[in-house]
C-alpha atoms as a PDB file:
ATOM      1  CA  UNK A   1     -74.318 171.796 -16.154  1.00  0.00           C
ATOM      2  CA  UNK A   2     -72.930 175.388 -15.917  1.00  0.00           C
ATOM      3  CA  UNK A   3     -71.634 176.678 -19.491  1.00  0.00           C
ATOM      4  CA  UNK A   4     -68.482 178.419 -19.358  1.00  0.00           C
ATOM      5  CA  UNK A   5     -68.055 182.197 -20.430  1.00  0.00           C
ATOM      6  CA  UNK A   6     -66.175 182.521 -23.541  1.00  0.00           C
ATOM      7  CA  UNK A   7     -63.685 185.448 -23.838  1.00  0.00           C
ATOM      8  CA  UNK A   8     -63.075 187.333 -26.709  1.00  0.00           C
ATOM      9  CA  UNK A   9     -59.753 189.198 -27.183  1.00  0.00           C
ATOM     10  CA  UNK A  10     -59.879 192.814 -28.943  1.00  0.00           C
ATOM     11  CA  UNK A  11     -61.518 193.547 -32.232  1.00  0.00           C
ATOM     12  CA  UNK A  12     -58.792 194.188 -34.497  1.00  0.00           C
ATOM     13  CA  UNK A  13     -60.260 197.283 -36.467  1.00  0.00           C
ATOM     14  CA  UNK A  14     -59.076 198.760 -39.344  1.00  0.00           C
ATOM     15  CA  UNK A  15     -59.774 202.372 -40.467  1.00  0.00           C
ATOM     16  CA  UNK A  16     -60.310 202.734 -44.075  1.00  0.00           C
ATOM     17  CA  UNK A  17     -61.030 206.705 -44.878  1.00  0.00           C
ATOM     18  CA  UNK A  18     -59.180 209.631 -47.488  1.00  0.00           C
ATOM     19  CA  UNK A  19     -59.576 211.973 -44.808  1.00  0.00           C
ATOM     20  CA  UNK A  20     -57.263 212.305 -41.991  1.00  0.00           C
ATOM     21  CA  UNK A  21     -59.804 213.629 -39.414  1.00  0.00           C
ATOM     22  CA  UNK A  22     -61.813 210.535 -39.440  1.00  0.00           C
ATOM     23  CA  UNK A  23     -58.384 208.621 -38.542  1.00  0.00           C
ATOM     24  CA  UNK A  24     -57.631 210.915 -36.113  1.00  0.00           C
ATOM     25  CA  UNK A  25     -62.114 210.886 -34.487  1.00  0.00           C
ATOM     26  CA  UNK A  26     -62.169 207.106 -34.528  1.00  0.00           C
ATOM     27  CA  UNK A  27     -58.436 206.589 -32.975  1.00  0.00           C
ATOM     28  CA  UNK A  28     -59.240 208.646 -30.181  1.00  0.00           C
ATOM     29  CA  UNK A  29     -62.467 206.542 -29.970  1.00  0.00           C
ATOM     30  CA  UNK A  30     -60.493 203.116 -30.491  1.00  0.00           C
ATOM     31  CA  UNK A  31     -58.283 204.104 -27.086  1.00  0.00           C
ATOM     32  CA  UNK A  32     -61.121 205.041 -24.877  1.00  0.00           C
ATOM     33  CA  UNK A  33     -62.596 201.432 -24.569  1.00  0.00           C
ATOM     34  CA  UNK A  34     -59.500 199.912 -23.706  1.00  0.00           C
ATOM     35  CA  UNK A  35     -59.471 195.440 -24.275  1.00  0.00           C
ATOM     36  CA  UNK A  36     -62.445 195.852 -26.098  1.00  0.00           C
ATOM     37  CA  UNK A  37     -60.751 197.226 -29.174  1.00  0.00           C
ATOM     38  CA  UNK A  38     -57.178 197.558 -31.142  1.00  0.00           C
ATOM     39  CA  UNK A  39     -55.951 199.675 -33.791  1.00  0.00           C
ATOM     40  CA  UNK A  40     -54.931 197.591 -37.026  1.00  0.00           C
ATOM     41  CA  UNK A  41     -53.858 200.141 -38.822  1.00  0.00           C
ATOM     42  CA  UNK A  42     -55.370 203.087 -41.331  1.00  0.00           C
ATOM     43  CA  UNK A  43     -55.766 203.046 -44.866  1.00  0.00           C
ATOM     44  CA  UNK A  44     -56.248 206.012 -46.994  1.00  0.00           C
ATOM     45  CA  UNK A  45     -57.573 204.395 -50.324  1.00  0.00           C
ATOM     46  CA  UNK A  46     -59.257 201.405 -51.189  1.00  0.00           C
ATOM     47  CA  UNK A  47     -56.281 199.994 -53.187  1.00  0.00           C
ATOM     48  CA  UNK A  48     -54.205 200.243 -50.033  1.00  0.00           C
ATOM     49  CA  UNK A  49     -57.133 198.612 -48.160  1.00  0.00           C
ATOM     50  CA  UNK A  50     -56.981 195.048 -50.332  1.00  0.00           C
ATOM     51  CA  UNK A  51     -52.842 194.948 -49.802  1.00  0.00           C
ATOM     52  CA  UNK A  52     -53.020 195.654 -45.692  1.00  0.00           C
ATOM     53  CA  UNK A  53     -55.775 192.859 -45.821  1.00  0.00           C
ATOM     54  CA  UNK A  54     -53.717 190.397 -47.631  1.00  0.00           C
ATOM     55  CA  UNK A  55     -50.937 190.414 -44.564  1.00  0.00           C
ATOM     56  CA  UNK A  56     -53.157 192.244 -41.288  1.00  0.00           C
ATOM     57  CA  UNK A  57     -55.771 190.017 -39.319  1.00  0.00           C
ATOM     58  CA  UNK A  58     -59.001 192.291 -39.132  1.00  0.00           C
ATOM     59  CA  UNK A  59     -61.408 191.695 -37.126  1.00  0.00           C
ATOM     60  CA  UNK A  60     -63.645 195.103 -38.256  1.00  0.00           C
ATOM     61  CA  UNK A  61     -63.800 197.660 -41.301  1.00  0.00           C
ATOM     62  CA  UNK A  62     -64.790 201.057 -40.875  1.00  0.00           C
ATOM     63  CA  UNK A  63     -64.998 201.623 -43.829  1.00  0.00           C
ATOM     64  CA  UNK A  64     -65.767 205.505 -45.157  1.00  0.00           C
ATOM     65  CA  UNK A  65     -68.377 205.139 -48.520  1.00  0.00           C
ATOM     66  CA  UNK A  66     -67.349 207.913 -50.784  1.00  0.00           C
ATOM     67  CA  UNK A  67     -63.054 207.653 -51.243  1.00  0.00           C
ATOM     68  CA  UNK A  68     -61.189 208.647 -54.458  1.00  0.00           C
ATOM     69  CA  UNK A  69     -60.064 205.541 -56.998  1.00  0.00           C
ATOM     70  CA  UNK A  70     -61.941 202.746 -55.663  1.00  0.00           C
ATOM     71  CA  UNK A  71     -65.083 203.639 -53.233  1.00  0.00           C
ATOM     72  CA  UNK A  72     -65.581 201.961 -49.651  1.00  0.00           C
ATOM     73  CA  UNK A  73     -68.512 200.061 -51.406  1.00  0.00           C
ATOM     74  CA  UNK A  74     -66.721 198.740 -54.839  1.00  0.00           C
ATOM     75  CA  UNK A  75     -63.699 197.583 -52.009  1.00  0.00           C
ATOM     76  CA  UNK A  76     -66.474 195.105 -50.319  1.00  0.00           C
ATOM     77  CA  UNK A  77     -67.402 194.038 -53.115  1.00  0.00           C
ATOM     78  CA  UNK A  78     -64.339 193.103 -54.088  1.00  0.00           C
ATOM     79  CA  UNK A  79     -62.794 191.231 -50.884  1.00  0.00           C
ATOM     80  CA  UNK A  80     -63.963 187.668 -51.347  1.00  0.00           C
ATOM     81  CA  UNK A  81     -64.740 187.596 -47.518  1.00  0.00           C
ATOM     82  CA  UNK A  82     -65.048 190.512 -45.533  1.00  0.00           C
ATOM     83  CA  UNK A  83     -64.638 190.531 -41.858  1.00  0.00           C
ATOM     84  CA  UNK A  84     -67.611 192.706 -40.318  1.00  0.00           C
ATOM     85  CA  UNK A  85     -67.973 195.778 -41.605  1.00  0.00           C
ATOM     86  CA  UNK A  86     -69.213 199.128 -40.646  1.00  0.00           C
ATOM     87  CA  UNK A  87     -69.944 201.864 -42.999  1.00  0.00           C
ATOM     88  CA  UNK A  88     -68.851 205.159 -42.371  1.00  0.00           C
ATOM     89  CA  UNK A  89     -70.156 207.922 -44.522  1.00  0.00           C
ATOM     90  CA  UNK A  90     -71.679 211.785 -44.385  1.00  0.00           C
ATOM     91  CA  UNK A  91     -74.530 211.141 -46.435  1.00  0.00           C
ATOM     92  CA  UNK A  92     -77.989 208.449 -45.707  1.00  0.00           C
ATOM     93  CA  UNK A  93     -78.464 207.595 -49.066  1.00  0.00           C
ATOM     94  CA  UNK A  94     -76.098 204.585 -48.828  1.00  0.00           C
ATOM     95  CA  UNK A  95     -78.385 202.491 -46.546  1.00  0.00           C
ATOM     96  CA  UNK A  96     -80.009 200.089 -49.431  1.00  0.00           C
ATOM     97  CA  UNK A  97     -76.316 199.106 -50.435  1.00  0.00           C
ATOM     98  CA  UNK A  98     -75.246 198.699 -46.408  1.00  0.00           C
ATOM     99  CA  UNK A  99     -78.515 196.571 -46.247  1.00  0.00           C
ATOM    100  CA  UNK A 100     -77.648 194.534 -49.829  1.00  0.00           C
ATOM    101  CA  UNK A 101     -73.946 193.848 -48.657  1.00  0.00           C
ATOM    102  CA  UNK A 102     -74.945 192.863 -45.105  1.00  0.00           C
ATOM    103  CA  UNK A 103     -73.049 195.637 -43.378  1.00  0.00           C
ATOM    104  CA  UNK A 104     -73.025 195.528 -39.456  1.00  0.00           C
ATOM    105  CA  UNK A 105     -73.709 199.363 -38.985  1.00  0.00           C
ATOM    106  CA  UNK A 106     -74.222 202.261 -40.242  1.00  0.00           C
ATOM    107  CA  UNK A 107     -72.177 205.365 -38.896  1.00  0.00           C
ATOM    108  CA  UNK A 108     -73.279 208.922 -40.308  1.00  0.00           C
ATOM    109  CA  UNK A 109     -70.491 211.314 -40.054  1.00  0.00           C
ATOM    110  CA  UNK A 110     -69.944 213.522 -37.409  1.00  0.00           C
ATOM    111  CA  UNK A 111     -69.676 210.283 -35.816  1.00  0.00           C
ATOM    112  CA  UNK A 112     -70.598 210.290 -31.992  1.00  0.00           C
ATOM    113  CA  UNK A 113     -68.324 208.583 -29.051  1.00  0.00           C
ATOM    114  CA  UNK A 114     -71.672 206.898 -27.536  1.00  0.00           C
ATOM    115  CA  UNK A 115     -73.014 205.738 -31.306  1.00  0.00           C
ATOM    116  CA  UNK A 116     -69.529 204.097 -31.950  1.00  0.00           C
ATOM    117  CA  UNK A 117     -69.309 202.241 -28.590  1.00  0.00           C
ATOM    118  CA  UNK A 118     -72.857 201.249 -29.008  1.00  0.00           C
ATOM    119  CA  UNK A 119     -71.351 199.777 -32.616  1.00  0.00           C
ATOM    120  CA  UNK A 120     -68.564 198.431 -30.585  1.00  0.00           C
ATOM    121  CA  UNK A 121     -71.049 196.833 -28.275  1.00  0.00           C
ATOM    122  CA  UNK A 122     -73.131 194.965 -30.525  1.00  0.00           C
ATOM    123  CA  UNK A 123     -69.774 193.693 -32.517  1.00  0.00           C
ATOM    124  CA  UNK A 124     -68.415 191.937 -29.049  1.00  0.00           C
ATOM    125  CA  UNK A 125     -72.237 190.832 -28.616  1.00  0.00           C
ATOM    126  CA  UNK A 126     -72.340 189.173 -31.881  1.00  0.00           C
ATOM    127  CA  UNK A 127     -68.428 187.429 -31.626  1.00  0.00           C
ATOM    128  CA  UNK A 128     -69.374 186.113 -28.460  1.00  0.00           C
ATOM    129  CA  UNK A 129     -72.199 184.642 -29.691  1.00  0.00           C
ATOM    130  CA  UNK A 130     -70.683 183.000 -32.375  1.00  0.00           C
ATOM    131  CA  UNK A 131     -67.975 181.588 -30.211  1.00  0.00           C
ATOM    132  CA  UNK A 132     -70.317 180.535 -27.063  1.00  0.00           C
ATOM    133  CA  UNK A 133     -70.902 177.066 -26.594  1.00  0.00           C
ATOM    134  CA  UNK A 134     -74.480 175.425 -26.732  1.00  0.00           C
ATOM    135  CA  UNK A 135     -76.297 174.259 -23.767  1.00  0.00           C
ATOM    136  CA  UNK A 136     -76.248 170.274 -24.711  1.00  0.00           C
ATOM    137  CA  UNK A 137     -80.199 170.172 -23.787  1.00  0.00           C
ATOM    138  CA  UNK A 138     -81.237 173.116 -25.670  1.00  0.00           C
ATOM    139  CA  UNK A 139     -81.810 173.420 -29.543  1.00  0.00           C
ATOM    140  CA  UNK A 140     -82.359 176.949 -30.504  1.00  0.00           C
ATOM    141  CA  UNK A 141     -85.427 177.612 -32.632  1.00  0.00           C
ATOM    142  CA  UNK A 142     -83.256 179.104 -35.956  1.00  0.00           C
ATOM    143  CA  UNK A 143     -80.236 180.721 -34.668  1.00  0.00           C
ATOM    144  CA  UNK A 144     -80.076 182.184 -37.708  1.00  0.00           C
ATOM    145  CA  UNK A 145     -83.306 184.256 -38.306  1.00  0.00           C
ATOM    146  CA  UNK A 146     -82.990 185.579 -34.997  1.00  0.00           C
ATOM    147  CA  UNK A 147     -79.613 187.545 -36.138  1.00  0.00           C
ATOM    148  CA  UNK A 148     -81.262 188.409 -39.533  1.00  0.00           C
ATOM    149  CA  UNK A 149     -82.102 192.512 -39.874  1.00  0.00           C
ATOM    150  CA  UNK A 150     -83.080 195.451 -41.702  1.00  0.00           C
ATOM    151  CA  UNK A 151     -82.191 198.821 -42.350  1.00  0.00           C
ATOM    152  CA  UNK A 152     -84.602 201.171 -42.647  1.00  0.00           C
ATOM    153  CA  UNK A 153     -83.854 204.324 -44.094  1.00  0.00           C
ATOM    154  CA  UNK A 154     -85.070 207.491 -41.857  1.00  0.00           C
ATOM    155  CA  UNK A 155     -85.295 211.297 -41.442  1.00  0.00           C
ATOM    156  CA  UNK A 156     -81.516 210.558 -39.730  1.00  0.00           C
ATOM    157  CA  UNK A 157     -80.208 208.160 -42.231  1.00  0.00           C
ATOM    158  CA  UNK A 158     -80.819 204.659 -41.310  1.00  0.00           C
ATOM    159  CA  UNK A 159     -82.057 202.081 -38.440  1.00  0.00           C
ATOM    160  CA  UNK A 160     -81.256 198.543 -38.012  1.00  0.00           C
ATOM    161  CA  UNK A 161     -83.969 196.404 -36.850  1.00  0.00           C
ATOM    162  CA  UNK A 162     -84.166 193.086 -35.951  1.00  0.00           C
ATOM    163  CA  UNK A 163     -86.642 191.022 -38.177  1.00  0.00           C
ATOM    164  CA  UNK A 164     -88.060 188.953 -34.994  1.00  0.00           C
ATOM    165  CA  UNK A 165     -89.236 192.396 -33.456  1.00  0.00           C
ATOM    166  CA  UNK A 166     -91.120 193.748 -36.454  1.00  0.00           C
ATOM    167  CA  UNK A 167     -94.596 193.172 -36.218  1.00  0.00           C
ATOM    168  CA  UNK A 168     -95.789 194.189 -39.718  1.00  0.00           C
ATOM    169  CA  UNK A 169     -95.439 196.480 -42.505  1.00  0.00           C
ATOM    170  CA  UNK A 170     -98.181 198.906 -43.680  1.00  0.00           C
ATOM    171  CA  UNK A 171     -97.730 200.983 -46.794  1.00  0.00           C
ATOM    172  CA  UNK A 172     -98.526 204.929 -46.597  1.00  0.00           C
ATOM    173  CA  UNK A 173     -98.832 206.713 -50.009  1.00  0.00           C
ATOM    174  CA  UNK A 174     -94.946 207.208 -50.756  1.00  0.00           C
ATOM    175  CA  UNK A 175     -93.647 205.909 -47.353  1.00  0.00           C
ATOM    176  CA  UNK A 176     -94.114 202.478 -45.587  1.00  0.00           C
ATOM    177  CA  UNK A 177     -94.604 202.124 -41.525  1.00  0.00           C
ATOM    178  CA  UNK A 178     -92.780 199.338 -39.548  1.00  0.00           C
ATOM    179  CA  UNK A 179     -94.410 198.574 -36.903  1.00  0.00           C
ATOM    180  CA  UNK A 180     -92.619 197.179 -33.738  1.00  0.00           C
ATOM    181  CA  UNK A 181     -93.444 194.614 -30.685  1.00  0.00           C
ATOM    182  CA  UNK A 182     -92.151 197.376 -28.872  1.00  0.00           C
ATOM    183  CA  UNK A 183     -94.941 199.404 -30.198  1.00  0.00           C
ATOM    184  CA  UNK A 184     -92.964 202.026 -32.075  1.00  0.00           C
ATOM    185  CA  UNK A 185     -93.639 202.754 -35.750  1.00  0.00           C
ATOM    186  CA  UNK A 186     -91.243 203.725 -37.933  1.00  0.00           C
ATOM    187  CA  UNK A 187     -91.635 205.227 -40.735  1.00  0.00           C
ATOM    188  CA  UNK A 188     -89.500 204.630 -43.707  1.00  0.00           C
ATOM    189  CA  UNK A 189     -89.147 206.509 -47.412  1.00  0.00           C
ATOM    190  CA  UNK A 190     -89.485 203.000 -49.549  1.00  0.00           C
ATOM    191  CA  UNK A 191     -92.006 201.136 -51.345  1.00  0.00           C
ATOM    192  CA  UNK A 192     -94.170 198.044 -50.002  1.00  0.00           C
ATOM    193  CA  UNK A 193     -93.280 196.369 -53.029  1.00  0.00           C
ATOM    194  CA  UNK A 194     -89.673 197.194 -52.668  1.00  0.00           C
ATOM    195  CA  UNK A 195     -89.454 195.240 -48.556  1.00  0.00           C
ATOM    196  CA  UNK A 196     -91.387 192.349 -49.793  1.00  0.00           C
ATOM    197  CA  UNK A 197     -88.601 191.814 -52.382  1.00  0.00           C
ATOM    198  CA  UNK A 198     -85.844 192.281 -49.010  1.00  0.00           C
ATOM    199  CA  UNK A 199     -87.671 190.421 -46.567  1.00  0.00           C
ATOM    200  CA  UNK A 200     -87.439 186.663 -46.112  1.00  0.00           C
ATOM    201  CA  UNK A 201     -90.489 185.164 -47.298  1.00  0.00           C
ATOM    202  CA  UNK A 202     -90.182 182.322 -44.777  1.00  0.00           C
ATOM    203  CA  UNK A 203     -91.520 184.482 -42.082  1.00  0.00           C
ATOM    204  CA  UNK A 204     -93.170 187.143 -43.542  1.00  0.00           C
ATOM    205  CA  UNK A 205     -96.574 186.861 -46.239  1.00  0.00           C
ATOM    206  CA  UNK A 206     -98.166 189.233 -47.720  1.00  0.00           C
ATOM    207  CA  UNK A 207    -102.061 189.266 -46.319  1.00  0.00           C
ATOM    208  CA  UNK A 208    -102.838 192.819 -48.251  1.00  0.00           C
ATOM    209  CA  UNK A 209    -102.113 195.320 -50.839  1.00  0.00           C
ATOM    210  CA  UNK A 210    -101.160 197.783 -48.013  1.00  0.00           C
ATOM    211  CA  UNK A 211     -99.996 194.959 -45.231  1.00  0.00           C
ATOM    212  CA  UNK A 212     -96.944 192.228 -45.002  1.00  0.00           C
ATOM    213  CA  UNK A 213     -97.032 190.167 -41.817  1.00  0.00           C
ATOM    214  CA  UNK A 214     -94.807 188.632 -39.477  1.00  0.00           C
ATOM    215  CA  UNK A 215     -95.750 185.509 -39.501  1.00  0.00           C
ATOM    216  CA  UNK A 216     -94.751 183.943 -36.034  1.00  0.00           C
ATOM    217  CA  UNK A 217     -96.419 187.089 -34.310  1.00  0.00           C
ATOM    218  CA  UNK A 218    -100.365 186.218 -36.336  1.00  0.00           C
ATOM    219  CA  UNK A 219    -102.117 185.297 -33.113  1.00  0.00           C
ATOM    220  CA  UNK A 220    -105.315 184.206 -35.011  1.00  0.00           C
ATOM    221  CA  UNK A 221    -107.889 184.726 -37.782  1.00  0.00           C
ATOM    222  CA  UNK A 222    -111.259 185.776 -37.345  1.00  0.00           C
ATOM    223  CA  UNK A 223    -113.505 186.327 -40.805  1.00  0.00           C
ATOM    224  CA  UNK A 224    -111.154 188.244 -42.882  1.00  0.00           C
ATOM    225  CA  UNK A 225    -109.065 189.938 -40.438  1.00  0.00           C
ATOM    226  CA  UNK A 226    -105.565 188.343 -39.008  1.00  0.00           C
ATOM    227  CA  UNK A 227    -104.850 189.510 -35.050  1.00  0.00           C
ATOM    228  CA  UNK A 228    -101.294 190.700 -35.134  1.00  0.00           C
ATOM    229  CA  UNK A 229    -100.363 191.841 -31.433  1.00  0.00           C
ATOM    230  CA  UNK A 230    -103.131 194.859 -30.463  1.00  0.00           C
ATOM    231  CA  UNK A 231    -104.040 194.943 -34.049  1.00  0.00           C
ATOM    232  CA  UNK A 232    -106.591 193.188 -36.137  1.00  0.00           C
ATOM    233  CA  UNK A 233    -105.541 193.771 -40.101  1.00  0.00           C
ATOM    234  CA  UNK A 234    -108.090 192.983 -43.177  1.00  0.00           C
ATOM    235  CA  UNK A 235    -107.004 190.073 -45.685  1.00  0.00           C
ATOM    236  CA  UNK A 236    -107.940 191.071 -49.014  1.00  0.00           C
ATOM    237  CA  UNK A 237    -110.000 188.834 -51.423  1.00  0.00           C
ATOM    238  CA  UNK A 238    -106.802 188.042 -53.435  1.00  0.00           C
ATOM    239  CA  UNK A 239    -104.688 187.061 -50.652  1.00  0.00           C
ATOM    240  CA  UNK A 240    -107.052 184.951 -48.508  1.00  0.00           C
ATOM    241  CA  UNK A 241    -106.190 181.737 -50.212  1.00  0.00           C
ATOM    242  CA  UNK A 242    -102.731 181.891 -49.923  1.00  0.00           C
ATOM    243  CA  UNK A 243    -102.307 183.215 -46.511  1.00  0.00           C
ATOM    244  CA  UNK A 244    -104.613 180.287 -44.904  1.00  0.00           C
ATOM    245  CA  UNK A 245    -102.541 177.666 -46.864  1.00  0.00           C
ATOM    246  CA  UNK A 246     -99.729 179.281 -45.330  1.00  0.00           C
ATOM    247  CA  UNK A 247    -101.398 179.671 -41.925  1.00  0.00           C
ATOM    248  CA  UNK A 248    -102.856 175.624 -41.591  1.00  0.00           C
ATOM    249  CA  UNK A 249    -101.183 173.939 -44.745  1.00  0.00           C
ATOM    250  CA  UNK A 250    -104.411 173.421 -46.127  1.00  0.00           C
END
């Protein structure tokens, strides 16, 4: 049985930002991908913001951080449901609250043209997958954890990575590596303590002090060390118990 394509109209995106530049970068953006986007107008303030919502379908925030009255990240808080939402800011210390309040992106400011259609690509990617019809003989393993991610805060300001692609997480004095399936580390300025609290503890278990594992990519345990991709990574004393109960529901 051949599924039909959905289509997907526009995103209606609104520009929320007390600088008239940024209107001016991201309209100019918003008309060089043509049917993939539409302007829904430009607010200046976030008090403006909540009245243009009230009455003007959205379909996407940009929404800048740091705006006088009330800031781009007391305004999400305050809509009772937000459509997606992507920050827009000149400074990286924001990515813990984009993370918290489930952002979609992440822009830094100078914003570039192939960053925001890469934003605008992954916005159509994730509509489309909401509206696509299921295949009537397939049942997806969780739908849901595979759309789950993190940001990471880096040297750049901040990375969104998908939770089924990180391997594990190793702590490194006052700095914690994510490693990939794609084999890339990156390295983060947070605590080990601090991702256990954000990650979901239905896939990932802490086997270490220094180590948190993904747990559908532990290929196997031999003596006290788990094999995690190319990797074998020690257990510690403390954790053993818990991780094989975990492991075989023993």
């Amino acid at each position: 049985m051949q599924i039909p394509t959905p289509t997907l109209a526009p995103l209606r995106c609104l520009l929320i930002d007390d600088e008239p530049l940024a209107h001016t970068v991201l309209r100019s953006y918003l008309a060089r991908l043509p049917g993939l986007v539409s302007w829904a107008g430009s607010c200046y303030d976030g008090a403006e913001a909540l009245q243009h919502l009230l009455v003007v379908p959205v379909d996407v925030l940009f929404l800048d951080v740091d705006m006088p009255g009330l800031t781009g990240l007391e305004l999400l808080r305050a809509l009772p449901e937000a459509p997606a939402v992507v920050l827009t800011t000149a400074h990286a210390t924001y990515a813990l609250d984009a993370y918290e309040l489930a952002v979609a992106d992440y822009l830094l400011k100078p914003i570039r043209f192939e960053r925001f259609a890469k934003t605008i690509g992954r916005l159509r990617a994730a509509a489309l997958a909401s509206t696509a019809p299921q295949p009537p003989t397939m049942t997806p393993i969780s739908s849901a954890s595979l759309s789950e991610s993190l940001f990471l805060k880096t040297d750049s300001g901040a990375e969104r990575v998908r939770l089924t692609q990180l391997l594990f997480v190793e702590g490194y004095g006052n700095f914690v590596k994510c490693h990939l399936l794609s084999g890339r580390i990156i390295l983060t300025a947070d605590t080990l303590k601090h991702l256990e609290t954000q990650l979901p503890t239905v896939e990932f278990v802490r086997v270490h002090k220094s180590y948190l594992v993904n747990v559908s990519h532990i290929e196997g345990i031999q003596g006290n060390c788990l094999r995690v991709g190319n990797r074998e990574l020690p257990i510690g004393s403390t954790y053993r118990q818990g991780v094989l109960r975990r492991l075989t529901g023993a």
